[in-house]
Protein backbone atom coordinates (compact mmCIF):
# COMPACT_ATOMS: atom_id res chain seq x y z
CA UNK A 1 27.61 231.19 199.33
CA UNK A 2 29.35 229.45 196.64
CA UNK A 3 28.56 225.94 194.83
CA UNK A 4 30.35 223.00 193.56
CA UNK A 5 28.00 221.08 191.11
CA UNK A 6 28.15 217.76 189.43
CA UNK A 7 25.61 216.90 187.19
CA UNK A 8 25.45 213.89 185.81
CA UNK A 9 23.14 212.31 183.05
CA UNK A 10 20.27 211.34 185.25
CA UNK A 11 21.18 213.06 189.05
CA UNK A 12 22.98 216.45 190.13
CA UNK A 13 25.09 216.39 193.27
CA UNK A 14 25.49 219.94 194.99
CA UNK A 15 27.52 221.04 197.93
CA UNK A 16 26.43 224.41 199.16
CA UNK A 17 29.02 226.31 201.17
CA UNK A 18 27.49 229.12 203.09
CA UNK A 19 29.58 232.43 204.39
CA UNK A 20 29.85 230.35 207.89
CA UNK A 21 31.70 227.80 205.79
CA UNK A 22 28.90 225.27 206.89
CA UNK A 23 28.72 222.27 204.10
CA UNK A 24 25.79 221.12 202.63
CA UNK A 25 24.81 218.57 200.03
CA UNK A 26 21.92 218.59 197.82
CA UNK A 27 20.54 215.60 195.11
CA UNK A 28 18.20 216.18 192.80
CA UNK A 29 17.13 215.08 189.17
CA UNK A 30 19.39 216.36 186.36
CA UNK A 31 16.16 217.61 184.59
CA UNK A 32 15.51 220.34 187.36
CA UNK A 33 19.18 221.50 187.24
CA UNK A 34 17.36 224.50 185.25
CA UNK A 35 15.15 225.42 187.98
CA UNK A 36 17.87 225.31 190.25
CA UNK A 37 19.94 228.14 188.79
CA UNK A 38 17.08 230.69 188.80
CA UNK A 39 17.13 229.79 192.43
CA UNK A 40 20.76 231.03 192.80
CA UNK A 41 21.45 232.69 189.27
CA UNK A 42 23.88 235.26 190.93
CA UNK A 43 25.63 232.59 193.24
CA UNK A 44 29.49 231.88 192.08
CA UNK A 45 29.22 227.91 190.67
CA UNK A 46 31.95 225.52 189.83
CA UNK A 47 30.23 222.68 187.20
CA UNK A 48 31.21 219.25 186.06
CA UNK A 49 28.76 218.40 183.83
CA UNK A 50 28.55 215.66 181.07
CA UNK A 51 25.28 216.71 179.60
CA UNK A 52 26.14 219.06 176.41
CA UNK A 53 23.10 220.61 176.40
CA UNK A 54 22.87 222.44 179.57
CA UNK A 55 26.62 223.25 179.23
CA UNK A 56 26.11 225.23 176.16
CA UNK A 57 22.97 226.61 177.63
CA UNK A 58 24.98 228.38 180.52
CA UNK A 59 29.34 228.20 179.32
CA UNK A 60 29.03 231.83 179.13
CA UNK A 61 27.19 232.98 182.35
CA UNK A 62 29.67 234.74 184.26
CA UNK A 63 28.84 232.87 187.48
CA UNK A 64 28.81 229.74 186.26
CA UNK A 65 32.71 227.52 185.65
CA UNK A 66 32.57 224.73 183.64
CA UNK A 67 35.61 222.83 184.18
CA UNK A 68 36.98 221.25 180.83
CA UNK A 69 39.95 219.10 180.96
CA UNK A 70 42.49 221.79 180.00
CA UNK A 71 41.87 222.89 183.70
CA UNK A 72 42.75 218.98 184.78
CA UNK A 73 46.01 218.46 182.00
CA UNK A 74 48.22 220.39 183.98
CA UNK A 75 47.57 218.80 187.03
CA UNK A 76 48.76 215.14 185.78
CA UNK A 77 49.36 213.52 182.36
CA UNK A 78 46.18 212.25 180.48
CA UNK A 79 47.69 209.75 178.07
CA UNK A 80 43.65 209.95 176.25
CA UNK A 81 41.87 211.47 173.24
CA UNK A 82 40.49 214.07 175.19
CA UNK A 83 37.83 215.31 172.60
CA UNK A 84 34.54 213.44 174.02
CA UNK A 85 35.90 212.18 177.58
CA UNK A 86 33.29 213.32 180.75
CA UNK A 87 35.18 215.98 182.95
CA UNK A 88 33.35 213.84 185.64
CA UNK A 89 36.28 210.73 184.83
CA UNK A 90 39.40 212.94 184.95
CA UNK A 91 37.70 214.67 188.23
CA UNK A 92 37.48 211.36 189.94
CA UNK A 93 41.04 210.43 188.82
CA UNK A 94 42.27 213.55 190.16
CA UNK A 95 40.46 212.82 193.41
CA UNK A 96 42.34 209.59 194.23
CA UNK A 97 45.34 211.02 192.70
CA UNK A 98 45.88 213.54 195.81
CA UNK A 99 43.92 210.85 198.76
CA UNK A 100 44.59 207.57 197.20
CA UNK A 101 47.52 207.72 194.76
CA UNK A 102 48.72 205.86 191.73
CA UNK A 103 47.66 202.34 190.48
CA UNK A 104 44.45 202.63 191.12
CA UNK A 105 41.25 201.76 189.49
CA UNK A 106 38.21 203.88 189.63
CA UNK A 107 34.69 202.27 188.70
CA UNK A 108 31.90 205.12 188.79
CA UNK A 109 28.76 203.26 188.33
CA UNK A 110 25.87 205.49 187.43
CA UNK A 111 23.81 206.19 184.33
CA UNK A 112 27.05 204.53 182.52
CA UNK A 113 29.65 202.55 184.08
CA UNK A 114 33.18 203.60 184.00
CA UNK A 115 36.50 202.08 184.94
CA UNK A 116 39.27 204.30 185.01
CA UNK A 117 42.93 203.72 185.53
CA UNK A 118 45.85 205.47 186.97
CA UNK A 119 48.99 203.64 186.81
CA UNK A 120 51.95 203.76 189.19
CA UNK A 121 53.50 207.08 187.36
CA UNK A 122 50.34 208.94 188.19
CA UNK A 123 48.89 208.99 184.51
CA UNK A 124 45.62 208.55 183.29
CA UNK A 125 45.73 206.17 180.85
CA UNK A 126 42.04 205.35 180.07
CA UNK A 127 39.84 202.46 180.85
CA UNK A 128 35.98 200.81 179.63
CA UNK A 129 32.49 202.15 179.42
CA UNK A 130 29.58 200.16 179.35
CA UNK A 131 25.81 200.56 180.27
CA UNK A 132 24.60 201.28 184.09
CA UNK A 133 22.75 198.77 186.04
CA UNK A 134 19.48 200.97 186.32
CA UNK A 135 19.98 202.03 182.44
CA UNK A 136 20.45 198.46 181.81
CA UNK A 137 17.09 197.26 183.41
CA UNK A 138 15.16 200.11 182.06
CA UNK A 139 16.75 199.10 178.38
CA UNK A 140 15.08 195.37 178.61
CA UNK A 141 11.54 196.98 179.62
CA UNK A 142 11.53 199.12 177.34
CA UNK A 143 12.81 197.09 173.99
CA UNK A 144 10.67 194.02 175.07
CA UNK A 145 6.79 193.90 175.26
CA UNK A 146 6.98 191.13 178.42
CA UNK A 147 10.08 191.73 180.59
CA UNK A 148 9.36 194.11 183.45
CA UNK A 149 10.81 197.36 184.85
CA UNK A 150 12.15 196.66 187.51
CA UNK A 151 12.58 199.69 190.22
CA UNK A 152 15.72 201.29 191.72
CA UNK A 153 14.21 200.08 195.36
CA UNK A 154 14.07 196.87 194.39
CA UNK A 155 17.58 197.07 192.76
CA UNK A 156 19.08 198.26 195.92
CA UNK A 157 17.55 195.72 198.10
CA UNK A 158 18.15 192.90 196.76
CA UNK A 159 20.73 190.19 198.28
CA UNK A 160 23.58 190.13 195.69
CA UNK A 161 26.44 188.71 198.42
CA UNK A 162 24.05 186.21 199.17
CA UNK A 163 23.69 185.01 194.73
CA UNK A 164 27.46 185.13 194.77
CA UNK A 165 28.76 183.61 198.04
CA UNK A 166 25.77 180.73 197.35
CA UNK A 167 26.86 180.56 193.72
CA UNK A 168 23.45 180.91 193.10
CA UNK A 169 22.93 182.27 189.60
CA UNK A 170 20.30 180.45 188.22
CA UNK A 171 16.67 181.87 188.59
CA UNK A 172 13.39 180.59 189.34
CA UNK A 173 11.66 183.19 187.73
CA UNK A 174 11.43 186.56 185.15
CA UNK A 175 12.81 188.62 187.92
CA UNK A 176 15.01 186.38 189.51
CA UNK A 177 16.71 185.95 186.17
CA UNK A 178 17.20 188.97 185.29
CA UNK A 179 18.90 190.46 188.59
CA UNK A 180 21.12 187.03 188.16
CA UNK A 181 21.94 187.96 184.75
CA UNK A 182 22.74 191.16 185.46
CA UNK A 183 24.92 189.92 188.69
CA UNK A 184 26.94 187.87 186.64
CA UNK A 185 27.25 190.38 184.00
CA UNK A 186 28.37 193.27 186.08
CA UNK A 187 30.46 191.05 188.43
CA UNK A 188 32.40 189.58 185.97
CA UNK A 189 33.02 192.07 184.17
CA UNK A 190 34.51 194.38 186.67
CA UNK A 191 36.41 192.10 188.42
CA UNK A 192 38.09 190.26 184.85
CA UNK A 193 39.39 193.52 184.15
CA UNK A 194 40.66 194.09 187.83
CA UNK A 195 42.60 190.68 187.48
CA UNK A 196 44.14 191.58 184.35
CA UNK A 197 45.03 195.06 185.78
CA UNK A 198 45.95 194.15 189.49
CA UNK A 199 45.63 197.42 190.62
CA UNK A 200 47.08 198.23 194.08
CA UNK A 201 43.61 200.47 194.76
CA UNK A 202 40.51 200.29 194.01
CA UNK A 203 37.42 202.66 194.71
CA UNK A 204 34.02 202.66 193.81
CA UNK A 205 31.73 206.20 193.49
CA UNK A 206 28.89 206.89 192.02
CA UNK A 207 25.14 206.11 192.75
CA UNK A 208 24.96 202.71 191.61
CA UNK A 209 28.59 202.63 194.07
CA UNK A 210 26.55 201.06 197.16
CA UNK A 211 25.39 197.98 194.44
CA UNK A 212 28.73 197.51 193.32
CA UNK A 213 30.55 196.82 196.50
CA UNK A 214 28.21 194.42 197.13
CA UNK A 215 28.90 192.84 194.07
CA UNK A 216 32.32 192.88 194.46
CA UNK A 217 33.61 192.33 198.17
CA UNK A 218 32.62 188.40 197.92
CA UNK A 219 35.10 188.18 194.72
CA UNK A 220 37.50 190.30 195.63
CA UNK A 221 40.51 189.74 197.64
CA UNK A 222 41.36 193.62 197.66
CA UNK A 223 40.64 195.96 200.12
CA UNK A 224 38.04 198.79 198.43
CA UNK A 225 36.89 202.02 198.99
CA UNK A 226 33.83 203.82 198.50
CA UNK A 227 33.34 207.01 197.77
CA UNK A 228 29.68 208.28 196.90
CA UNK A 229 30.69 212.18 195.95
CA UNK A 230 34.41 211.85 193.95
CA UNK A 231 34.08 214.38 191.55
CA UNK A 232 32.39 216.53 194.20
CA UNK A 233 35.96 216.04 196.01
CA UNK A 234 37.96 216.54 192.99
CA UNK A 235 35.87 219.66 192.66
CA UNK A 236 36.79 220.68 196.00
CA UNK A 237 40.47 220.48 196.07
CA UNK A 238 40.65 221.73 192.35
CA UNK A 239 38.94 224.78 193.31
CA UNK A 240 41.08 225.24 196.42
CA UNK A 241 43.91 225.60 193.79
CA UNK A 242 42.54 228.01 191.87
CA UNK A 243 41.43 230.26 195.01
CA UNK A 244 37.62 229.27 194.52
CA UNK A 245 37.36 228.18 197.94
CA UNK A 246 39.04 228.78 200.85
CA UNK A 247 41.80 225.79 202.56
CA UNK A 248 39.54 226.27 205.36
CA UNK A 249 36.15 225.73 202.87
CA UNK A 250 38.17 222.62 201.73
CA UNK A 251 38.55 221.22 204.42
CA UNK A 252 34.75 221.26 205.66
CA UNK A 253 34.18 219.50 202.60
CA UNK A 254 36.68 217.04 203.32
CA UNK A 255 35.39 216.00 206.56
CA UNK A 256 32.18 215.97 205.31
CA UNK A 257 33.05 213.62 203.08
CA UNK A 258 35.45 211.67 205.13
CA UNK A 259 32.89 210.67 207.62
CA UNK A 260 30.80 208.67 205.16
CA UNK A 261 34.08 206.99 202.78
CA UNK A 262 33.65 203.22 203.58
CA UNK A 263 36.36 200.56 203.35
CA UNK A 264 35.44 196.90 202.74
């Protein structure tokens, strides 16, 4: 068996490929990531990972590869300070570099929210950061003694295409208010710096991805992609490179993830 993990500030994505070169994915909270590798201490890994602390915990176990960006640099210019950037970013860029190609706009909404660009030459050339939609929720419960938490259930459910097509953004209540705040917030925001930009491409990822479409395909006159698992892809085909995996393991992987990429 060998692993490709991403672990991210609040989940960890795995895809497990067995010796039958069958693919398959696991989630589960960052926080058990430790448990996890005294399940399969002795099983070969390949790591993005963005939290410091379990990276120095493990950089030196012998089955465990943390990719940095000096394993990224040589396969397209990064035109960025590359002293505090998330391997998770330049993975993703990487990703739509080989399926997507240049000018093309990455937003990875999870814990944080990125936006990423790669301009027509194929260079990274940086983008924004700013809070994620659950981090921004849980931030107003917790700094305020009357606004409430509000739960990832309800922030998946609710009918954003129906705020924006209606125009609808004033609300009738605490709740109501807030998801309309945070509707025009994250809406606007995105899609001012996607006018400025006018990228040819544009995909979504991450696990706040399924939330931002919806926030997006009523404003936007582009076609967009989403892809749940990028920087498990970018993992993939980086580690086919380097001999990790297999072309055939690849492409398992691939058409694993093919089957659920969505285009709006």
């Amino acid at each position: 068996m060998k692993l490709l993990c991403d672990i991210g500030n609040t989940f960890t994505t795995v895809a497990k490929i067995s010796l039958s070169n069958k693919v398959k994915i696991e989630k589960f909270p960052t926080k058990k990531f430790y448990r996890f590798v005294k399940q399969f201490h002795n099983i070969p890994m390949y790591i993005s990972c963005v939290v410091t602390e379990i990276e120095q915990k493990f950089v030196n176990n012998p089955f465990m590869k943390f990719v940095t960006y000096k394993d990224l640099e040589k396969k397209f210019k990064i035109k960025y300070d590359t002293k505090n950037i998330g391997v998770d970013r330049l993975l993703n860029i990487f990703a739509v570099k080989q399926f997507v190609g240049g000018d093309t706009v990455v937003v990875s909404a999870g814990t944080a929210v990125t936006i990423d660009y790669l301009n027509k030459n194929g260079e990274y050339v940086g983008g924004e950061i700013f809070i994620g939609i659950g981090s921004a929720v849980q931030s107003l419960a917790q700094r305020t003694s009357k606004l409430p938490n509000i739960s990832y259930t309800k922030l998946q459910r609710f009918k954003y295409e129906k705020v924006i097509e209606d125009k609808d953004l004033i609300g009738s209540d605490t709740f109501d208010c807030i998801m309309k705040g945070m509707i025009n917030f994250y809406s606007s925001g995105i899609n001012n710096i996607l006018s400025i930009i006018k990228p040819r491409n544009i995909v979504i990822t991450g696990g706040d991805a399924k939330i931002v479409i919806k926030l997006l395909r009523k404003i936007c006159n582009k076609k967009i992609w989403m892809i749940e698992n990028l920087v498990i892809l970018g993992l993939g085909y980086l580690t086919m490179n380097d001999k990790f995996i297999t072309e055939e393991e690849w492409l398992k992987i691939f058409h694993y993830f093919k089957n659920k990429i969505i285009c709006v």
